[in-house]
Protein backbone atom coordinates (compact mmCIF):
# COMPACT_ATOMS: atom_id res chain seq x y z
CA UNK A 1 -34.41 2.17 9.72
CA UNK A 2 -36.65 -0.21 11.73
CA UNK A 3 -36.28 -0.99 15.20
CA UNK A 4 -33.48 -3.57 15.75
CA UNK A 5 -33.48 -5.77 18.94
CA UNK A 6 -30.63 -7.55 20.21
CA UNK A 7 -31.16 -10.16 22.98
CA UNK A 8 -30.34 -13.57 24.19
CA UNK A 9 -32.71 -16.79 24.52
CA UNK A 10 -33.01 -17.30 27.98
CA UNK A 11 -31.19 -16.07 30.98
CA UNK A 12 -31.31 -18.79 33.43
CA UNK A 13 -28.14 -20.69 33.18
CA UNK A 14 -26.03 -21.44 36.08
CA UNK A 15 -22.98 -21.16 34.01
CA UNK A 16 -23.50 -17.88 33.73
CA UNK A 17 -23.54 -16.93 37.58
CA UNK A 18 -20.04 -15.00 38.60
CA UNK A 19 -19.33 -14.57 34.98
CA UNK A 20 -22.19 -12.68 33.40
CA UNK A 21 -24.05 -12.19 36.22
CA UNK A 22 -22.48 -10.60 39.66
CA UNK A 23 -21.28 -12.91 41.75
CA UNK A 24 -23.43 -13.12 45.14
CA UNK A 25 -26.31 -12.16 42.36
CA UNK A 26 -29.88 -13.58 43.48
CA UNK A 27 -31.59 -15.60 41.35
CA UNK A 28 -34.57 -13.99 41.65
CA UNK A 29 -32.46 -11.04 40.38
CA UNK A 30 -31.64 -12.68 37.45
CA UNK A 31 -34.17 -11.68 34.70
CA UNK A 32 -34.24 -7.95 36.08
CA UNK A 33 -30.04 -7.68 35.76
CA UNK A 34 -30.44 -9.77 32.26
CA UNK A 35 -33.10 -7.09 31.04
CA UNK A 36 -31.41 -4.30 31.62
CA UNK A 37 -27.90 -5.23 29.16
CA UNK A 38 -30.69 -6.22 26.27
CA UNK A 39 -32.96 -4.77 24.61
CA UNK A 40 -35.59 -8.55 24.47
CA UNK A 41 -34.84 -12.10 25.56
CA UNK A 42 -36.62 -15.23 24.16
CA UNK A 43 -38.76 -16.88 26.67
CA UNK A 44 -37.92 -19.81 26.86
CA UNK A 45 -39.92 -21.96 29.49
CA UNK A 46 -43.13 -22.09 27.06
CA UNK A 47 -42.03 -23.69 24.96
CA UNK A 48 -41.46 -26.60 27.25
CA UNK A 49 -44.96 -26.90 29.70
CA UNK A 50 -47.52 -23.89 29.93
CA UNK A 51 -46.58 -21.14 31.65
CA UNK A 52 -49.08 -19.52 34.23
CA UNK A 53 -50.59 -16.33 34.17
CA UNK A 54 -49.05 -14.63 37.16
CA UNK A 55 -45.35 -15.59 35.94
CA UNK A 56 -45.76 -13.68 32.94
CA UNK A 57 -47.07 -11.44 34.98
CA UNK A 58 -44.32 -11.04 36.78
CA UNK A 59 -41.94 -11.10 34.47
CA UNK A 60 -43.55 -7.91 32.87
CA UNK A 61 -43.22 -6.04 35.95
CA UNK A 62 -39.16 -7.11 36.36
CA UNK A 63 -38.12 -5.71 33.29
CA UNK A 64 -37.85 -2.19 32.71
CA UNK A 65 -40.27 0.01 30.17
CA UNK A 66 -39.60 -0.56 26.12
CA UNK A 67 -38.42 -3.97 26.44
CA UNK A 68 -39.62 -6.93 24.49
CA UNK A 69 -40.08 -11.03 24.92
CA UNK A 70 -40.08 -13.31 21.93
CA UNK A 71 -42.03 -15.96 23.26
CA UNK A 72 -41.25 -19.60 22.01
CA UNK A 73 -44.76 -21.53 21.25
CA UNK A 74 -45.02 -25.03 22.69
CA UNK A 75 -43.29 -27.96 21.77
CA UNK A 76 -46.68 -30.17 22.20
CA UNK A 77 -47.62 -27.95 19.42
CA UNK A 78 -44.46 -28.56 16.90
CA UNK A 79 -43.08 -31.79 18.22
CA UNK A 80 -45.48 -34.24 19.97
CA UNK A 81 -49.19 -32.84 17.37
CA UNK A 82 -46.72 -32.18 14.75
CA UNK A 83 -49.25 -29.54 13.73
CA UNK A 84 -51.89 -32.53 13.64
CA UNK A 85 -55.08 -31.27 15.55
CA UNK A 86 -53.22 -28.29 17.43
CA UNK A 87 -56.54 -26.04 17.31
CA UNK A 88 -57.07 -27.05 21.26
CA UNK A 89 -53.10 -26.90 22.25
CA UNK A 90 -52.88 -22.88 20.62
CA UNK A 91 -56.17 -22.16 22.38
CA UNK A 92 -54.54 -23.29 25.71
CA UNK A 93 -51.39 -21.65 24.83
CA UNK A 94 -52.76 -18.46 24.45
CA UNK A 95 -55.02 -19.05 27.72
CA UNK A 96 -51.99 -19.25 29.63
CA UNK A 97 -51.07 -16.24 30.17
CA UNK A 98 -49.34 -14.22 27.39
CA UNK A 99 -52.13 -11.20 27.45
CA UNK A 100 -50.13 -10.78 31.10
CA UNK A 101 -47.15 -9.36 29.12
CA UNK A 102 -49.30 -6.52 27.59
CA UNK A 103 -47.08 -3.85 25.37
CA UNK A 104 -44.05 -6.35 26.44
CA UNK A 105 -44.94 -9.04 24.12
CA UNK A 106 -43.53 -9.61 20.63
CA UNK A 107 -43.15 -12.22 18.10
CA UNK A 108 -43.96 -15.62 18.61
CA UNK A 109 -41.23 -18.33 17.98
CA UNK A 110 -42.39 -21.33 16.35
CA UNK A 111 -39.56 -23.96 16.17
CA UNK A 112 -40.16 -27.44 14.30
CA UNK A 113 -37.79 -30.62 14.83
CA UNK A 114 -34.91 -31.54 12.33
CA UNK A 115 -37.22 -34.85 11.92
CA UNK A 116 -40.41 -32.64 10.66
CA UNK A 117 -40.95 -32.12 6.80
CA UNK A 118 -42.45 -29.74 4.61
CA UNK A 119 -46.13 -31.13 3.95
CA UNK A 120 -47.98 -27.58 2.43
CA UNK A 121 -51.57 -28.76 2.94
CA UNK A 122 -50.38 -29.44 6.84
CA UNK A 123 -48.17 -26.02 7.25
CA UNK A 124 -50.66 -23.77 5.69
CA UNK A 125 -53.15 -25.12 7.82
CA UNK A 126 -51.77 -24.35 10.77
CA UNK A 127 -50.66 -20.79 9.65
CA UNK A 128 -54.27 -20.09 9.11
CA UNK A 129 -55.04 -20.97 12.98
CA UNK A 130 -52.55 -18.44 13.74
CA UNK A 131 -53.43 -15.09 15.86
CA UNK A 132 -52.77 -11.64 13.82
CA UNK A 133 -53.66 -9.61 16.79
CA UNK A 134 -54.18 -10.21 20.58
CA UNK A 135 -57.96 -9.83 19.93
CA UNK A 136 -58.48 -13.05 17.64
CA UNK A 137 -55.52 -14.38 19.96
CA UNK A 138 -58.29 -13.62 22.74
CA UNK A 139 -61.08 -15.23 20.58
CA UNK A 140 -58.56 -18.33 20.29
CA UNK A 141 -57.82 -18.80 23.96
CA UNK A 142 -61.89 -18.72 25.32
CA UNK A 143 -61.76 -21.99 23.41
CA UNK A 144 -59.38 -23.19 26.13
CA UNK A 145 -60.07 -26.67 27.88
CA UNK A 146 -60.72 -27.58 31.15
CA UNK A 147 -57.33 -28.26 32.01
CA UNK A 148 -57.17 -24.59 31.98
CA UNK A 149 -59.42 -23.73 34.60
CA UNK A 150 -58.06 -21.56 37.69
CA UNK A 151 -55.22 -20.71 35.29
CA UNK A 152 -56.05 -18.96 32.07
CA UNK A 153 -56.21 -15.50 31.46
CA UNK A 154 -59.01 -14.38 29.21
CA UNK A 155 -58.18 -9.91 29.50
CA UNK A 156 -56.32 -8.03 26.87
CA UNK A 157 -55.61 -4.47 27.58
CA UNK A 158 -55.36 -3.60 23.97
CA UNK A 159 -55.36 -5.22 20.43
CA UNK A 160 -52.70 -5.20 19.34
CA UNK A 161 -50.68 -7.07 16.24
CA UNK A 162 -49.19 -10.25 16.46
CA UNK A 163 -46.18 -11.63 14.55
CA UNK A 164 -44.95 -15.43 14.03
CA UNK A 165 -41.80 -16.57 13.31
CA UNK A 166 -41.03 -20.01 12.32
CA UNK A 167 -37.56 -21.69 12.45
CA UNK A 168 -37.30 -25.15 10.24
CA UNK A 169 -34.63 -27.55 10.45
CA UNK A 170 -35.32 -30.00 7.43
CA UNK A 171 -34.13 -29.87 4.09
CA UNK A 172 -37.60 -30.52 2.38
CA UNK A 173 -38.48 -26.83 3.21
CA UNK A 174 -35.95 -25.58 0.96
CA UNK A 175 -39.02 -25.07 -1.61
CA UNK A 176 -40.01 -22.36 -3.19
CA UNK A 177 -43.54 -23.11 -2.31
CA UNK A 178 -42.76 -22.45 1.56
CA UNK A 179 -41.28 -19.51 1.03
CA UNK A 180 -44.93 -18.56 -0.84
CA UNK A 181 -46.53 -20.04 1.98
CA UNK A 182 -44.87 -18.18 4.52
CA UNK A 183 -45.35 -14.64 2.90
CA UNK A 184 -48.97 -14.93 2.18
CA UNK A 185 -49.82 -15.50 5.74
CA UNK A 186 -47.50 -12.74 7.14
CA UNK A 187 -45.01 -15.15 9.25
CA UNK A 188 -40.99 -14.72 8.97
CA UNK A 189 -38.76 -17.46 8.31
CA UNK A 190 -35.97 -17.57 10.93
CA UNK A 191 -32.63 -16.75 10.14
CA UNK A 192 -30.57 -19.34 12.01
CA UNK A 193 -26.98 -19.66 12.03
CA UNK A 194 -26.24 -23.34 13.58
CA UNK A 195 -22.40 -23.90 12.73
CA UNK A 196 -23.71 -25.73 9.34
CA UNK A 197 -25.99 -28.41 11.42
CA UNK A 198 -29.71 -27.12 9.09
CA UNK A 199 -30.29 -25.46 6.72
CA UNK A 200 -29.58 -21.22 7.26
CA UNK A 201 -31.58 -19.31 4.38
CA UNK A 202 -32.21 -15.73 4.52
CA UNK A 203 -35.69 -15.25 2.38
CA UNK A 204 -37.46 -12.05 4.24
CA UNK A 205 -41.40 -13.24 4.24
CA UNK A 206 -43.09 -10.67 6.63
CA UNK A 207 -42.39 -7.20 8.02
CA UNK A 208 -39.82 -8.31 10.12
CA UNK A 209 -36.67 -10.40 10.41
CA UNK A 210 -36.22 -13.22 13.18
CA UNK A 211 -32.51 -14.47 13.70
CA UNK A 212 -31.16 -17.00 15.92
CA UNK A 213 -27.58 -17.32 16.37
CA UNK A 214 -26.81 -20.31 17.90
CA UNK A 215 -22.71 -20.62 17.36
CA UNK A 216 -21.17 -20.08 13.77
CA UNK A 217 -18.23 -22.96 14.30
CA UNK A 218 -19.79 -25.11 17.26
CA UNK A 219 -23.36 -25.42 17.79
CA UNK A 220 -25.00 -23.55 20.99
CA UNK A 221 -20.91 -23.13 22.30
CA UNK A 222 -18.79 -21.08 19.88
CA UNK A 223 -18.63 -17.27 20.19
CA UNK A 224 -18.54 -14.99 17.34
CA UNK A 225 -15.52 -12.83 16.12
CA UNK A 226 -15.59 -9.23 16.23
CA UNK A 227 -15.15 -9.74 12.41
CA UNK A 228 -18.23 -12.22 12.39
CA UNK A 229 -20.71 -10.23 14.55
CA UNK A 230 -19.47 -6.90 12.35
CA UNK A 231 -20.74 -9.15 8.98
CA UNK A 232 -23.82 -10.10 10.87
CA UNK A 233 -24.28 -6.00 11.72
CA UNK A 234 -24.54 -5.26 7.92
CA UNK A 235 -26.85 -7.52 7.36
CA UNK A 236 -28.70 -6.35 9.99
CA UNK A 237 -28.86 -2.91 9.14
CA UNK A 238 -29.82 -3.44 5.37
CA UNK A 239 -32.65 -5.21 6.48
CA UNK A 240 -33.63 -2.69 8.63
CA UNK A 241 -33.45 -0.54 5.64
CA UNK A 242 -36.43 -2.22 3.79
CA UNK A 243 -33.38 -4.10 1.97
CA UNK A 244 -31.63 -7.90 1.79
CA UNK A 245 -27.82 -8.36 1.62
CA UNK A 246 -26.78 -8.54 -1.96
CA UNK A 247 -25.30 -12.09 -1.01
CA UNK A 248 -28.42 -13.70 0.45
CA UNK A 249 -28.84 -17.15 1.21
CA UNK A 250 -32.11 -17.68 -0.55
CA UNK A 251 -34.60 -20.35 -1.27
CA UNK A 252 -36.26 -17.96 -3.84
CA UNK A 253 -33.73 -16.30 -5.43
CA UNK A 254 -36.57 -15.64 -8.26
CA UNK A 255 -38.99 -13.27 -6.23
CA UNK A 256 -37.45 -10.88 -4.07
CA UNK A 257 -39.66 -9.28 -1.17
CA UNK A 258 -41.88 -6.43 -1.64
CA UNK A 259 -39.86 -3.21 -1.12
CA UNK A 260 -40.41 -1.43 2.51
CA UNK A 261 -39.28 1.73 3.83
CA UNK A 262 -38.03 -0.02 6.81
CA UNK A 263 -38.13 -3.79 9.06
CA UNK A 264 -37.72 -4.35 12.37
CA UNK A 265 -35.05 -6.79 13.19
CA UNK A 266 -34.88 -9.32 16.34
CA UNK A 267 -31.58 -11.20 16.87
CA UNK A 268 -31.27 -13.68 19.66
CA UNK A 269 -27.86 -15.40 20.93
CA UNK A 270 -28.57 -18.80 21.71
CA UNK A 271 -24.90 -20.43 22.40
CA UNK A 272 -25.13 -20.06 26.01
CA UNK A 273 -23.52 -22.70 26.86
CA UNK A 274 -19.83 -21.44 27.36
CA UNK A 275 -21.53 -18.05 28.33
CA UNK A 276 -20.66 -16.47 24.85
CA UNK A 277 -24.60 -15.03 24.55
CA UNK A 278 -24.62 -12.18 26.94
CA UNK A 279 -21.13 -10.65 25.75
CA UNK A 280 -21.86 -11.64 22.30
CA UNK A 281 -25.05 -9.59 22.19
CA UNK A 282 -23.20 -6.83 23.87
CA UNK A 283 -20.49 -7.09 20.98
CA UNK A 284 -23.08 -6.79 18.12
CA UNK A 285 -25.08 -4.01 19.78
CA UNK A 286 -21.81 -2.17 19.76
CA UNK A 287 -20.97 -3.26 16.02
CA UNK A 288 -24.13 -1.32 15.01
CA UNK A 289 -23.51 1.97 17.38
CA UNK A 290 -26.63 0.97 19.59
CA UNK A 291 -27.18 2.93 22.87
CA UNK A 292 -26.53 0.07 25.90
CA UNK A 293 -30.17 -0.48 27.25
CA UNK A 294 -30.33 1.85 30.35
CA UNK A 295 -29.81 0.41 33.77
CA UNK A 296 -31.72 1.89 36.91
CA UNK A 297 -29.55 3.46 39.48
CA UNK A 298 -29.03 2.31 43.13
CA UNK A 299 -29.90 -1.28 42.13
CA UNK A 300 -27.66 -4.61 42.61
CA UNK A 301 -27.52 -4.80 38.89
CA UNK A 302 -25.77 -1.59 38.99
CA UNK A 303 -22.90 -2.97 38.10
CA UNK A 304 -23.79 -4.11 34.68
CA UNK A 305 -20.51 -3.40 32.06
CA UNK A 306 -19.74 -3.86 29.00
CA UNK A 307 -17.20 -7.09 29.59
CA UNK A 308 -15.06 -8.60 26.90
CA UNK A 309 -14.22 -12.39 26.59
């Protein structure tokens, strides 16, 4: 099987302080408590303003060896450019700081509004301007502008791949000819369970499988059933196999994917609003007989457990 990672988008919710997290918890203890009951959270903050080079810094040294950010690409990007001249925004993107994360860093999130549509010419476009490893993700940043200056970091420590995910929300990308699209460049299409709000379609287009699970009854606030997350756990594990659930929700249903030995999964919990995300990510990692991430001894997030709702 591939790797599976099982993880939550985000972790700073005040909601969430004396129920998942400790009471009397710092904040600044937050992300190092958060990181050690996952195995990879989605980093969220990105995709809102630019980050800066010493907080992902930072946030690589917090979290303990073997884990993993998803890191959600800008908004400016997806929602103001609408793809339209977003050579310069990617550049500065990738300026601002995500080398910092080194061997931490994993796929890229790329999430579109439920107002954007499926225009090929525009979408393949952008794909092409798209990073396959930190080195033309390097090559890509030096283009940065002067906005940029004092706070860009222009070092990678290896090359390394990249992957992209992107996660659609209109119905005009129920096409066959996305689902093309997507596979020749290499990017996944997100599996996204939004209690029935977009469209959730399950055609595997890279090496890897992206899910989002934002609430199967109400959107970003429902939990899942032990029955639900146990469905979501086979599906899980055949595509880790190389496989797709007999049952697929496809686009395609005419060309499957090209048969693999094995595909890394990531799964994020995104209904964090009623604090469901944390236990529910603890729930599915025990659905698929996971080890619980290790937790460092002698710590204030010692007391890290494996609490039921």
């Amino acid at each position: 099987m591939g790797k599976i990672y099982i993880g939550i988008s985000g972790w700073r919710y005040a909601p969430w302080r004396g129920v998942f997290y400790p009471k009397g918890l710092p904040q600044r203890l937050e992300l190092a408590y958060a990181s050690r009951t996952a195995h990879s959270i989605e980093l969220n903050g990105s995709f809102y303003s630019l980050q800066r080079p010493q907080h992902y810094e930072q946030w690589h040294d917090e979290t303990p060896p073997g884990f993993v950010f998803a890191v959600k690409g800008p908004r400016y990007v997806t929602h103001v450019l609408r793809l339209k001249g977003a050579e310069q925004a990617l550049a500065n993107f990738f300026a601002s700081g995500l080398f910092k994360l080194r061997d931490k860093l994993g796929p890229l999130l790329w999430q579109f509004p439920p107002s954007f549509r499926f225009e090929p010419q525009t979408f393949d476009a952008f794909l092409r301007l798209l990073p396959q490893n930190t080195g033309q993700a390097l090559a890509l940043a030096r283009r940065r502008d002067e906005r940029m200056k004092g706070r860009a970091c222009l070092a990678i420590d290896a090359e390394r791949p990249l992957r992209h995910a992107v996660e659609v929300r209109h119905d005009s990308f129920l096409d066959p000819a996305f689902v093309k699209l997507l596979r020749r460049h290499k990017v996944a299409l997100v599996v996204a369970d939004t209690a029935g709000k977009w469209p959730w379609r399950e055609d595997v287009t890279g090496d890897f499988v992206y899910m989002r699970l934002h609430g199967d009854q109400e959107l970003y606030a429902s939990g899942y059933s032990p029955e639900a997350l146990s469905r979501w756990a086979e599906r899980m594990e055949r595509w880790a196999r190389g496989d797709q659930p007999a049952d697929a929700r496809l686009i395609d249903p005419e060309r499957a994917p090209r048969p693999r030995a094995s595909r890394d999964v990531y799964c994020y919990f995104d209904n964090d609003a009623k604090v469901h995300a944390p236990f529910d990510a603890a729930g599915l990692r025990s659905a698929l007989g996971l080890p619980a991430p290790a937790v460092a001894p002698g710590q204030p997030w010692d007391a890290v457990t494996e609490r039921r709702r």
